[in-house]
Each structure stands twice: as structure tokens, then as C-alpha cells.
C-alpha atoms as a PDB file:
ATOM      1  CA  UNK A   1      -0.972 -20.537  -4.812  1.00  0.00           C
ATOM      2  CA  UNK A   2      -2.503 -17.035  -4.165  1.00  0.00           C
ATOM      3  CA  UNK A   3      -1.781 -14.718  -7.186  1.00  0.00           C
ATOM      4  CA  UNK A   4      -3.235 -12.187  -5.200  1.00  0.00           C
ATOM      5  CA  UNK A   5      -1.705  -8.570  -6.206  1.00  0.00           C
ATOM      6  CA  UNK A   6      -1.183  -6.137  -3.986  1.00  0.00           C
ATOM      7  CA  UNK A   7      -3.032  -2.974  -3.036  1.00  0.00           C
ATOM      8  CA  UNK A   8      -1.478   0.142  -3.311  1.00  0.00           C
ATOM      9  CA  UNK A   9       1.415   1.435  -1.783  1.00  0.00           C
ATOM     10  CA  UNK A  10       1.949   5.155  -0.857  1.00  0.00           C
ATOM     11  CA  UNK A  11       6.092   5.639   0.277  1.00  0.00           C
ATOM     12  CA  UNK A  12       8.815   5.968  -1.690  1.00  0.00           C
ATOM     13  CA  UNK A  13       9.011   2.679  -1.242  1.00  0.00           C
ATOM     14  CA  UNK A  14       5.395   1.932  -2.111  1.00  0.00           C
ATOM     15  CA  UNK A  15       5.663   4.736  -4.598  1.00  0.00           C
ATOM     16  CA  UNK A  16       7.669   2.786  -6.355  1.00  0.00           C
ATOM     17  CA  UNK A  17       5.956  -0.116  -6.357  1.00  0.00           C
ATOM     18  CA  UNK A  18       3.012   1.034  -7.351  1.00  0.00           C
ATOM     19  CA  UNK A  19       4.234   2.514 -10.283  1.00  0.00           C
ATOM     20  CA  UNK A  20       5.847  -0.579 -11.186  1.00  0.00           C
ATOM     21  CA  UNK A  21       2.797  -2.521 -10.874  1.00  0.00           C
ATOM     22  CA  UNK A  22       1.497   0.277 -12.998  1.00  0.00           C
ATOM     23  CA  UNK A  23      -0.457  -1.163 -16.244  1.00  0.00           C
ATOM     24  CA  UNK A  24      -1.890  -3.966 -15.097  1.00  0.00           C
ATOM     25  CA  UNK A  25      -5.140  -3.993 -13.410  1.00  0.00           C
ATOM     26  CA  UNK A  26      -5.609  -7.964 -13.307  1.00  0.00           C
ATOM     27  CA  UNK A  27      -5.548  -9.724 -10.576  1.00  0.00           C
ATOM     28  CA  UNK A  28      -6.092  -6.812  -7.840  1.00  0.00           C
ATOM     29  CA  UNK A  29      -2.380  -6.367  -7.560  1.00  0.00           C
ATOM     30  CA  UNK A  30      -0.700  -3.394  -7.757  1.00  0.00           C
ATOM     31  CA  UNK A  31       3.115  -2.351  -8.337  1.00  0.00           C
ATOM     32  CA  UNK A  32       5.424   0.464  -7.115  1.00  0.00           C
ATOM     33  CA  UNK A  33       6.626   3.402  -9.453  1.00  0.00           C
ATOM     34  CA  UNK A  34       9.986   3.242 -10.078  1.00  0.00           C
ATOM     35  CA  UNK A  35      12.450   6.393 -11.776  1.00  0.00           C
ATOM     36  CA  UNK A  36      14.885   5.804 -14.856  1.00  0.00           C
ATOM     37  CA  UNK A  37      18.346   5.948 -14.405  1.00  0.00           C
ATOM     38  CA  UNK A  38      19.863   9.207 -12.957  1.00  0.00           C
ATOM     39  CA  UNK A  39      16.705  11.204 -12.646  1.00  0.00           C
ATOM     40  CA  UNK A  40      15.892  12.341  -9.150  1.00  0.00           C
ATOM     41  CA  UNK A  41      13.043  10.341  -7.984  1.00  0.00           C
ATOM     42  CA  UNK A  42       9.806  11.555  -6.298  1.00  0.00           C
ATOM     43  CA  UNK A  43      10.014  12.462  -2.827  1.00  0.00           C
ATOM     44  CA  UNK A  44       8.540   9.927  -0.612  1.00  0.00           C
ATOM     45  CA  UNK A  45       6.260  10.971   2.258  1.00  0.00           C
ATOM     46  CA  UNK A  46       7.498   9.444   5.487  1.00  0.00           C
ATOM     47  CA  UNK A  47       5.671   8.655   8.414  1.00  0.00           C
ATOM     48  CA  UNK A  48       2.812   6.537   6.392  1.00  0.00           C
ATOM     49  CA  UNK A  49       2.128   3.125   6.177  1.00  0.00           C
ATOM     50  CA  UNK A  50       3.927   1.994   2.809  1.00  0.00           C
ATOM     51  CA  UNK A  51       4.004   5.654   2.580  1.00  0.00           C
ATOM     52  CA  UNK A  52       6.787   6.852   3.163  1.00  0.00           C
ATOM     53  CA  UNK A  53       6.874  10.628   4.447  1.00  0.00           C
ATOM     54  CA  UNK A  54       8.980  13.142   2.895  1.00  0.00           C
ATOM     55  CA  UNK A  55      12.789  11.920   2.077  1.00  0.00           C
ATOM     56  CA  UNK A  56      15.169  13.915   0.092  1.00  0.00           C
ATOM     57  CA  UNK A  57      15.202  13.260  -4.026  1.00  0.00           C
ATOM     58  CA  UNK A  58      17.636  10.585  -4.427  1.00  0.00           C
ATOM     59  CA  UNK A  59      19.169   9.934  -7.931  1.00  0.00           C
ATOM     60  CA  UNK A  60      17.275   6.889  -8.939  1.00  0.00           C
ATOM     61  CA  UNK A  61      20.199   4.139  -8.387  1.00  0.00           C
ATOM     62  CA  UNK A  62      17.792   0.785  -7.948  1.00  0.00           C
ATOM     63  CA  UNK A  63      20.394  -0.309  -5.401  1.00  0.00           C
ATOM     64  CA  UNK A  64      19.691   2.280  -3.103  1.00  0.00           C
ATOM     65  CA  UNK A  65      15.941   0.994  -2.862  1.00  0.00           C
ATOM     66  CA  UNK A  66      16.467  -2.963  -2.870  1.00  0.00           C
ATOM     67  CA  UNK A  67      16.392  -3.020  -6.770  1.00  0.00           C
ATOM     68  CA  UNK A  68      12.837  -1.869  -7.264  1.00  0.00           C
ATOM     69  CA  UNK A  69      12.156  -0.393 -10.803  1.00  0.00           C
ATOM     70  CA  UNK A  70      10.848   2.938 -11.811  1.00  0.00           C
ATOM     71  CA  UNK A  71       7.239   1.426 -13.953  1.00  0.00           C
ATOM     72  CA  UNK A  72       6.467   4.228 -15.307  1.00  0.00           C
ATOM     73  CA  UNK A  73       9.244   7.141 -16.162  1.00  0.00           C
ATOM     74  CA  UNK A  74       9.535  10.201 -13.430  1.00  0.00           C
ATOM     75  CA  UNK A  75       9.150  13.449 -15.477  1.00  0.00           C
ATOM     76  CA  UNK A  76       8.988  16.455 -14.399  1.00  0.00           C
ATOM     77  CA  UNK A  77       5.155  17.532 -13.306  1.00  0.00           C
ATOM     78  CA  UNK A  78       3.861  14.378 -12.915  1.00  0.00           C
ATOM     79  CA  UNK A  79       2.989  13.361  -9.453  1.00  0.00           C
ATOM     80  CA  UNK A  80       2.765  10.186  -8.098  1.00  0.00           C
ATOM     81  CA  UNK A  81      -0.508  10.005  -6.474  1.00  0.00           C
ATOM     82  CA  UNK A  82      -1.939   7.063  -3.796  1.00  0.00           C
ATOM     83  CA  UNK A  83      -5.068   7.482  -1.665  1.00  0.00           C
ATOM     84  CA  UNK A  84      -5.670   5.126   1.024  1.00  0.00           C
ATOM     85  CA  UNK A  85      -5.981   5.076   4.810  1.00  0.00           C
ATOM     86  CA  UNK A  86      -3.166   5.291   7.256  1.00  0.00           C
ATOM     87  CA  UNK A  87      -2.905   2.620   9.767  1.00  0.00           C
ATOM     88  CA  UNK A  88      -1.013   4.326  13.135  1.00  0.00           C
ATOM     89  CA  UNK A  89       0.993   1.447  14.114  1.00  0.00           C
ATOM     90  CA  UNK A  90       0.897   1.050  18.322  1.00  0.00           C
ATOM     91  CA  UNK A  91       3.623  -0.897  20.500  1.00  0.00           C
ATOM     92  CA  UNK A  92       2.239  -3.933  20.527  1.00  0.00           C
ATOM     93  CA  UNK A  93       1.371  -3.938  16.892  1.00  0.00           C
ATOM     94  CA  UNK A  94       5.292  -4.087  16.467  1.00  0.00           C
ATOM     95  CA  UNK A  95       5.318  -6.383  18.827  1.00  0.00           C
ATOM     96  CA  UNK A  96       3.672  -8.998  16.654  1.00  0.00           C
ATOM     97  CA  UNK A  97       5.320  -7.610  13.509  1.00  0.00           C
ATOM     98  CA  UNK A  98       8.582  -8.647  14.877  1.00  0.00           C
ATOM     99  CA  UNK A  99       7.728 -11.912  16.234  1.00  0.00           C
ATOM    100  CA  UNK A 100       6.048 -12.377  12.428  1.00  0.00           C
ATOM    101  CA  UNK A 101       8.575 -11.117  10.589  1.00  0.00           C
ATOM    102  CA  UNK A 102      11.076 -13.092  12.882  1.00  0.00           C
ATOM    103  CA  UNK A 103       9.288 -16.803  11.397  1.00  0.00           C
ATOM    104  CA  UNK A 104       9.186 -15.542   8.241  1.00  0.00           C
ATOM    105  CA  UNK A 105      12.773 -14.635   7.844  1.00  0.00           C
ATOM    106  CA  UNK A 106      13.632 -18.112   8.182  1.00  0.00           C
ATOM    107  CA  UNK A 107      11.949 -18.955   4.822  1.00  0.00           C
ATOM    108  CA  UNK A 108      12.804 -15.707   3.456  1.00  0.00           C
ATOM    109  CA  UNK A 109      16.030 -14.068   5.068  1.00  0.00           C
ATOM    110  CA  UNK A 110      16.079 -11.096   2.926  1.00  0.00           C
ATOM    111  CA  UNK A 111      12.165  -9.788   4.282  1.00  0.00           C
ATOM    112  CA  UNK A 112      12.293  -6.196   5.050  1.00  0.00           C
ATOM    113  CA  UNK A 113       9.491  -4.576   7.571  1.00  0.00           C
ATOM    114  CA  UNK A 114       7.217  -1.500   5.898  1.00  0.00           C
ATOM    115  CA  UNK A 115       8.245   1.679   7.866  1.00  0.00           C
ATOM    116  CA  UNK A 116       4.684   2.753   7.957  1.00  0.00           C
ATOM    117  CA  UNK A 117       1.496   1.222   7.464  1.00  0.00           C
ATOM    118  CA  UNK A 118      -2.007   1.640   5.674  1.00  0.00           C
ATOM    119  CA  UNK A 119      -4.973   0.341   3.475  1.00  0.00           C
ATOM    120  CA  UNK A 120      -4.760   1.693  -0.258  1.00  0.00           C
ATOM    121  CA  UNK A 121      -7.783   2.285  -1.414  1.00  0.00           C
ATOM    122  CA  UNK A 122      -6.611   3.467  -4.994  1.00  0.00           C
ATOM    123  CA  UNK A 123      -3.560   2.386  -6.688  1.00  0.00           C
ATOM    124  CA  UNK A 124      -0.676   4.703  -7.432  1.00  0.00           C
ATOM    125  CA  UNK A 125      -1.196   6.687 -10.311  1.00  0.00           C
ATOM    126  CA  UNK A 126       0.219   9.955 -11.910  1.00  0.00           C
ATOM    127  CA  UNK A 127      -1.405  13.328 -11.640  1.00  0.00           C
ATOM    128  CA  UNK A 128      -0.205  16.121 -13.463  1.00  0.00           C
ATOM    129  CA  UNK A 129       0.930  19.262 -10.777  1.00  0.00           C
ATOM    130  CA  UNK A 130      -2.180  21.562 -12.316  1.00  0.00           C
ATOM    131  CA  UNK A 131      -4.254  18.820 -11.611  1.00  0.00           C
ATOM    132  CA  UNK A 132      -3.629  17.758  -8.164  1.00  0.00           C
ATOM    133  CA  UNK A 133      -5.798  20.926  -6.920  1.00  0.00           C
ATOM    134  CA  UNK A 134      -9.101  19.855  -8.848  1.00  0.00           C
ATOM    135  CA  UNK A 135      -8.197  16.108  -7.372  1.00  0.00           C
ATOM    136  CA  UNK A 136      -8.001  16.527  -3.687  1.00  0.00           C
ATOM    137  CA  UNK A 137     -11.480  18.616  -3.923  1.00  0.00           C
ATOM    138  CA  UNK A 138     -13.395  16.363  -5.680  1.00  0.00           C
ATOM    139  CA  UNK A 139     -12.238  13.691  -3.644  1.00  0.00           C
ATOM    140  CA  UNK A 140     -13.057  16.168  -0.694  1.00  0.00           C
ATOM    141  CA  UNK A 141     -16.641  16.766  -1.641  1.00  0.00           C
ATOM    142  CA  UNK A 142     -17.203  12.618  -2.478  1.00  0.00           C
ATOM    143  CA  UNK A 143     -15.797  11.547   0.526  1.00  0.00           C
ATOM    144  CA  UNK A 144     -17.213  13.983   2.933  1.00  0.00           C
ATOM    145  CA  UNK A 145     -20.553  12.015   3.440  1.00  0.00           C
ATOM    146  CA  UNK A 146     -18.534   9.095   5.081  1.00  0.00           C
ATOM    147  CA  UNK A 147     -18.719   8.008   8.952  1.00  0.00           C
ATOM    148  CA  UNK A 148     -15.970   6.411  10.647  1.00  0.00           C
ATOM    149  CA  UNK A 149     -15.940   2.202  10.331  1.00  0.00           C
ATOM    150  CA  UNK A 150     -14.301  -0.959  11.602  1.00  0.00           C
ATOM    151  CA  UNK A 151     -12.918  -3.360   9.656  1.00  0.00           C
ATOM    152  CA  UNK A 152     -10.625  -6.449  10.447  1.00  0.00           C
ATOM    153  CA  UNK A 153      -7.504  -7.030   9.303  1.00  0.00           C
ATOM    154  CA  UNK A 154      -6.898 -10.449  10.509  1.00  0.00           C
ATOM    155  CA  UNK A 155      -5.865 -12.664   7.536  1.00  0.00           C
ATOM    156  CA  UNK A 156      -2.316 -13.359   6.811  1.00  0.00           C
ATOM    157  CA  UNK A 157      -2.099 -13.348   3.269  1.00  0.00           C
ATOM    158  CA  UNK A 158       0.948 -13.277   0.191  1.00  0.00           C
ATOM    159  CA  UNK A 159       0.843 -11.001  -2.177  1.00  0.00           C
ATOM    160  CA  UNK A 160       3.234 -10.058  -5.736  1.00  0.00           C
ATOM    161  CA  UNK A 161       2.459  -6.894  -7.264  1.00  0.00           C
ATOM    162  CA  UNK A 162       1.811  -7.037 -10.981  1.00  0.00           C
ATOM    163  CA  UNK A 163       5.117  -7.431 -12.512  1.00  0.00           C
ATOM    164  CA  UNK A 164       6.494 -10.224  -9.775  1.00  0.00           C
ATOM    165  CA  UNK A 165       9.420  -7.736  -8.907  1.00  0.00           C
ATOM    166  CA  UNK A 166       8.321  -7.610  -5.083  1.00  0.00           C
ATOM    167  CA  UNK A 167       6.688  -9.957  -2.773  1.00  0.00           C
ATOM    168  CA  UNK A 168       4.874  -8.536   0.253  1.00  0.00           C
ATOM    169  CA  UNK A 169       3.028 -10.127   3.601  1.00  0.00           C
ATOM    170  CA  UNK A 170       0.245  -8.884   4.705  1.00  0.00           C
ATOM    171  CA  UNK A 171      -2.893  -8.677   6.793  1.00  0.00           C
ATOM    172  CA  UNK A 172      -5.745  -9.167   4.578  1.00  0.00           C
ATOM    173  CA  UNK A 173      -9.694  -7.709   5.969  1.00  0.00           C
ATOM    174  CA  UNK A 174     -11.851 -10.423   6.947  1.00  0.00           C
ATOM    175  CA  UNK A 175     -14.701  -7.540   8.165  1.00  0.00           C
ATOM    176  CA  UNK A 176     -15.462  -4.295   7.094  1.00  0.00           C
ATOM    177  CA  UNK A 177     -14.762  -5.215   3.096  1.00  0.00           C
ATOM    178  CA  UNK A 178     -18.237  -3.745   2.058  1.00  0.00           C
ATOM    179  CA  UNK A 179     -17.610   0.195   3.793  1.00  0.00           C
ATOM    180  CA  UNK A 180     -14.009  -0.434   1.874  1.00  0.00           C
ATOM    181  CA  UNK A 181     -15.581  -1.302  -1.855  1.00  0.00           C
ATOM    182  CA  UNK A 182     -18.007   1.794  -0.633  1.00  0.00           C
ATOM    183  CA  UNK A 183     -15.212   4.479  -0.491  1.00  0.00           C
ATOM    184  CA  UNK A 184     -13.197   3.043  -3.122  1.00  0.00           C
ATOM    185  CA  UNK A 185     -16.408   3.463  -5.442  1.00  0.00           C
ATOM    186  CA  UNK A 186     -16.413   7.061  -4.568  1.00  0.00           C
ATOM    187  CA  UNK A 187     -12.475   7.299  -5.217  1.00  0.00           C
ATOM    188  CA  UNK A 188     -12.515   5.301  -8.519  1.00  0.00           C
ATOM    189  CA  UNK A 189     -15.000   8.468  -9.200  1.00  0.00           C
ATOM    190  CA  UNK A 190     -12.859  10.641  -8.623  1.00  0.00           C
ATOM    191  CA  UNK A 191     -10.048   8.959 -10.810  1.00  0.00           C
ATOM    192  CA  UNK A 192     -12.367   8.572 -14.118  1.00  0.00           C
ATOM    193  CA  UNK A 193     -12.760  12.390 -13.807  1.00  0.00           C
ATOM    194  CA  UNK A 194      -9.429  12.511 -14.475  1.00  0.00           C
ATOM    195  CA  UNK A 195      -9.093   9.589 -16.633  1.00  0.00           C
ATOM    196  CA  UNK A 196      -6.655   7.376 -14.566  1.00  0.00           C
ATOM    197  CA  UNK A 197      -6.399   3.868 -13.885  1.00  0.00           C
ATOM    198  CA  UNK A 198      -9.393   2.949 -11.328  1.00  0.00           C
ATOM    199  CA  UNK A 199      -9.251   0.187  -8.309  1.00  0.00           C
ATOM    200  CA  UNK A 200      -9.069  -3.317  -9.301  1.00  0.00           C
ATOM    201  CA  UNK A 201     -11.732  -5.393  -9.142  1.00  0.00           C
ATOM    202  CA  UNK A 202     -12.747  -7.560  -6.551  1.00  0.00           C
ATOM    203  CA  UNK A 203      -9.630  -5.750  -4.417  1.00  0.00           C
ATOM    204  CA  UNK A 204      -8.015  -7.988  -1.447  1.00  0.00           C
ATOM    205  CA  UNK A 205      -7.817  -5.003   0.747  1.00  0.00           C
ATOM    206  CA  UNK A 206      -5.001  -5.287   3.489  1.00  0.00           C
ATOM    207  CA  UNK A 207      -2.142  -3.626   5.101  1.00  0.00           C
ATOM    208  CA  UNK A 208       1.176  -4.737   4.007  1.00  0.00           C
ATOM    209  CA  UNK A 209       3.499  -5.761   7.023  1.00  0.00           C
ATOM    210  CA  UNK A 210       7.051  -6.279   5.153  1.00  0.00           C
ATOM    211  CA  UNK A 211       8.644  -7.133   1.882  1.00  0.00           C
ATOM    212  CA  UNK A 212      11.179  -8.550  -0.647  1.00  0.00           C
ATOM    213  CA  UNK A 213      12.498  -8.458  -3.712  1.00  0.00           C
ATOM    214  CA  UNK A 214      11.721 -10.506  -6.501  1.00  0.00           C
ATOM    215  CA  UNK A 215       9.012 -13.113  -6.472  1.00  0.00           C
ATOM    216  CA  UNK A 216       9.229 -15.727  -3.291  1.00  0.00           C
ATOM    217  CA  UNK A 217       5.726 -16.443  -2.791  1.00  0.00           C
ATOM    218  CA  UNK A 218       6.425 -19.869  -3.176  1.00  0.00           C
ATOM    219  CA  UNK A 219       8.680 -20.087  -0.035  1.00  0.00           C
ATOM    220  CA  UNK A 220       6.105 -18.175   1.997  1.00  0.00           C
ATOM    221  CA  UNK A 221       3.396 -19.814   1.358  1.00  0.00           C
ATOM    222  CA  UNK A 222       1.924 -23.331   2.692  1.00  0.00           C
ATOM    223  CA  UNK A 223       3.842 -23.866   5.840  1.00  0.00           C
ATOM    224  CA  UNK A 224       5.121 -20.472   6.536  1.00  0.00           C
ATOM    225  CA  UNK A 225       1.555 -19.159   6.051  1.00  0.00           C
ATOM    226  CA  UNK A 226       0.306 -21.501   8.150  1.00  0.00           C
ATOM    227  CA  UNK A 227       2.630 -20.715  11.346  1.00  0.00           C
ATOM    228  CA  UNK A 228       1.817 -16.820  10.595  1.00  0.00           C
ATOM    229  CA  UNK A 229      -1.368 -17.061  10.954  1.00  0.00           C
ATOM    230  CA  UNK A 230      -1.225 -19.304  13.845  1.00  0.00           C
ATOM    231  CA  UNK A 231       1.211 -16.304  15.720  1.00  0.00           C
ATOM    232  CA  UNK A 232      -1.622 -14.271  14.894  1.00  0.00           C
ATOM    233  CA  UNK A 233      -4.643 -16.182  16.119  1.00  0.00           C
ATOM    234  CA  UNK A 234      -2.097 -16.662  19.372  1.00  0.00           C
ATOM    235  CA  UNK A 235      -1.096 -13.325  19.988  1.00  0.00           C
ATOM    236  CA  UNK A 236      -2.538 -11.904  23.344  1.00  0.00           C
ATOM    237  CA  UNK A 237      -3.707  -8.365  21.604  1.00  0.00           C
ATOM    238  CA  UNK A 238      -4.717  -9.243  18.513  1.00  0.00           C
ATOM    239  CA  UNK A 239      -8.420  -9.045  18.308  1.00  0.00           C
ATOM    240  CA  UNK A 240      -8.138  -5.698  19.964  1.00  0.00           C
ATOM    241  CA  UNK A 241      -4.989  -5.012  17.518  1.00  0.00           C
ATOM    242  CA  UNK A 242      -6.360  -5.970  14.028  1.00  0.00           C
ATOM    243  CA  UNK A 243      -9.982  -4.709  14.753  1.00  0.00           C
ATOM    244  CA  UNK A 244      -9.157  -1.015  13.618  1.00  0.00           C
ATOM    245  CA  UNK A 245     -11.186   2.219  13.356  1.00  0.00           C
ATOM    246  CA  UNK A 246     -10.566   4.114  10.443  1.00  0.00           C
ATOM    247  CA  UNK A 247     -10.848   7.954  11.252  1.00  0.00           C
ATOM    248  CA  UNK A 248      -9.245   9.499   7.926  1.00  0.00           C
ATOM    249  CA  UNK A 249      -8.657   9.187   4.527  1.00  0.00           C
ATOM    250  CA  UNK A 250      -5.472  10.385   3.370  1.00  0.00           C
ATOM    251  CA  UNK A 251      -4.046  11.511  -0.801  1.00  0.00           C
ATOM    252  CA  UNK A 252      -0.400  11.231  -1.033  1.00  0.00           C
ATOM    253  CA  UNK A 253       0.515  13.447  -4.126  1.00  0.00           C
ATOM    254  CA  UNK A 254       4.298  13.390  -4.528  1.00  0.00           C
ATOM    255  CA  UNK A 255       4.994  15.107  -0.919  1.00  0.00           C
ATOM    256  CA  UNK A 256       2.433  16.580  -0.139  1.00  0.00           C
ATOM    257  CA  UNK A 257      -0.432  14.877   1.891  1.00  0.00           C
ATOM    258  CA  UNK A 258      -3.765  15.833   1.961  1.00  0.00           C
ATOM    259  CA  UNK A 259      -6.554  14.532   5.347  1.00  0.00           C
ATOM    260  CA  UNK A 260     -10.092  13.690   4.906  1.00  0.00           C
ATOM    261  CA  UNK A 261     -11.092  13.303   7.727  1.00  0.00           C
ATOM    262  CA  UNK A 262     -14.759  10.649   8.018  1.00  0.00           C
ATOM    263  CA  UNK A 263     -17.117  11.748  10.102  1.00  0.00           C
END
């Protein structure tokens, strides 16, 4: 079985989960940040990939988000932080998310599809507010060097984040991995200025497609898998679909989003 972790997550969903996944680096996987009990949680962006664009503060009741877990506590001035880059999901890309998700849901009836889509290229870690200034520069003046790049993201793949509270599907890259460990050398820069938690090593970059609770990587695996990636390798637009030019770099930092744009 793949213990392969996930990447980061930027939403409030993602958010979450990264936070969750929080401490542990092993693996590549990462987890979503959850809130304690009754304190208002982050707002999430919405409009991203796992990112989630701004939604109101709700009061951290895990059954209003699917019984994800606050990993590490919300206080206040501390700002859940996630750079990565935003996958703008066309028609026909939903097209084959629904006809995935649709197979899937018969091993796993409880799969939910991300709202929005992207590549994390950090995991989600917490910034304090006087800090977030100093952060998005640096990252500014690292990252400003960068040209735009291909990669594909062609690989069906399983992933758990660290603490096995959330299973996810997604599209793993198969091309373009060496301009990804590039720019995530340049963020995990960035994030030892700082002194936070750096990329895993040896990342499986790819964009998360949906998700469950709890750990059910044993029912998607083998023979689900298998008939996922074989939707894929049938679908009509996919090699024009999953062969994707990044133009941007985006930081979530609680709600506010900052662009980078590559060159």
C-alpha cells in the first residue's frame, strides 16, 4: 500500500488538514489545521484549489467540516499559512472529476470533491500576523527569478495525511517534478528564515481531486486505483487536461492571498 502523505492543502478545508497533519514531516504527507472547541476558526479563502477562499469564521464544531480536527490550536495572531500553485479547474476537467469521483464512490460512498484545486508547494504552517509582511517579500524576491513550466499531473494516486484522519485522491506529477523540487527549495528558504516546518522530503507533488474522512486507503486502492487510472488514460482531453502551465505562485495567509506571478 502507498503511505504516501499528502501535500499541502490551502482552504478551510485544507487549512485544516494541514494543520492536522501538522508535526509530522515523514512520509511527505501533510495534515489540515484544525480549531479547538468553540473558538472561531480561520477564515478559509475560497475560490482555490483545496483552498478555500474567504468563508465566514465558523465556531469550530468538527461536524460542520466532516469531523476534521483542529492539529494545532487557533489563537489569536497566528495565521495559517500555505503556498502552492492554483490549478484553474476548466469544464472538462470536471468532467472527468465526476466521472472519477462517480467509480470511486462505489468503494467509498462518503468521497467528497475539493471545491478548488492546486499543487502545495509548502505545507500549512503558522505565521504570526507581524510576520506575514516580512514572509510574502522574501518569498517575493526568491521567487521572482522563476519562468513559467509544465508539468504533468497524470498519476492517480492515494494519499492519508499524517495523522490518518483524512484520505484524499489525487493526481500525482509524472513530468515537471524537477522545476517543482526547484521552487519548493526556494520556499523551504523562505520558511527556515522564519523557523517553520520546511517541505517534506522527496514530496509526491499532486493536486488533490476529493476526499474522506478517516483512513480508507485500503478500499481505494488495488482495484479502484486501477479503474481510475484507466478513466484517465481513456478520457478524450486528458493529455491536453493534465499537461498544465503554471503561471503563478500563490501564499494563502489566513484570508488574505498574496500572487507571484513566474515570469
Amino acid at each position: 500500500a502507498m503511505s504516501a502523505a499528502l501535500v499541502g492543502y490551502s482552504s478551510s478545508e485544507e487549512e485544516q488538514e494541514q494543520q492536522e497533519e501538522g508535526g509530522s514531516r515523514g512520509g511527505g504527507a501533510q495534515g489540515p489545521p484544525g480549531a479547538s472547541s468553540g473558538r472561531p476558526r480561520l477564515p478559509a479563502p475560497a475560490g482555490l484549489p483545496g483552498d478555500p477562499d474567504p468563508e465566514e469564521a465558523v465556531s469550530d464544531d468538527s461536524s460542520r467540516h466532516g469531523g476534521r480536527v483542529r492539529g494545532f490550536p487557533h489563537e489569536r495572531g497566528n495565521w495559517a499559512t500555505h503556498v502552492y500553485l492554483p490549478y484553474i479547474a476548466q469544464e472538462e476537467f470536471l468532467e472527468l472529476l465526476e466521472l472519477l469521483l462517480s467509480r470511486a464512490r462505489t468503494y467509498v460512498p462518503s468521497l467528497a470533491a475539493m471545491e478548488e484545486f492546486h499543487l502545495s508547494l509548502s505545507q500549512c504552517v503558522v505565521l504570526r500576523y507581524h510576520w506575514i509582511e516580512p514572509f510574502v517579500r522574501s518569498l517575493r524576491e526568491r521567487l521572482a527569478a522563476f519562468h513559467r513550466f509544465f508539468c504533468v499531473a497524470d498519476q492517480v494516486k492515494v494519499y492519508t495525511n499524517q495523522n490518518k484522519t483524512r484520505t484524499f485522491i489525487g493526481l500525482e506529477v509524472s513530468a515537471g517534478h524537477f522545476q517543482l523540487l526547484e521552487l519548493v527549495s526556494e520556499v523551504d528558504g523562505v520558511l527556515e528564515e522564519f523557523d517553520l516546518p520546511t517541505f517534506y522530503k522527496e514530496p509526491s507533488f499532486h493536486i488533490s481531486l476529493a476526499w474522506c474522512v478517516g483512513d480508507l486507503s485500503g478500499r481505494l486502492e488495488g482495484q479502484c486505483l486501477r479503474e481510475l487510472q484507466d478513466i484517465v488514460d481513456g478520457f478524450e482531453e486528458s493529455a491536453f487536461l493534465l499537461r498544465i502551465q503554471w503561471e503563478q505562485i500563490r501564499c494563502k495567509s489566513g484570508n488574505k492571498y498574496f500572487s507571484f506571478p513566474l515570469r
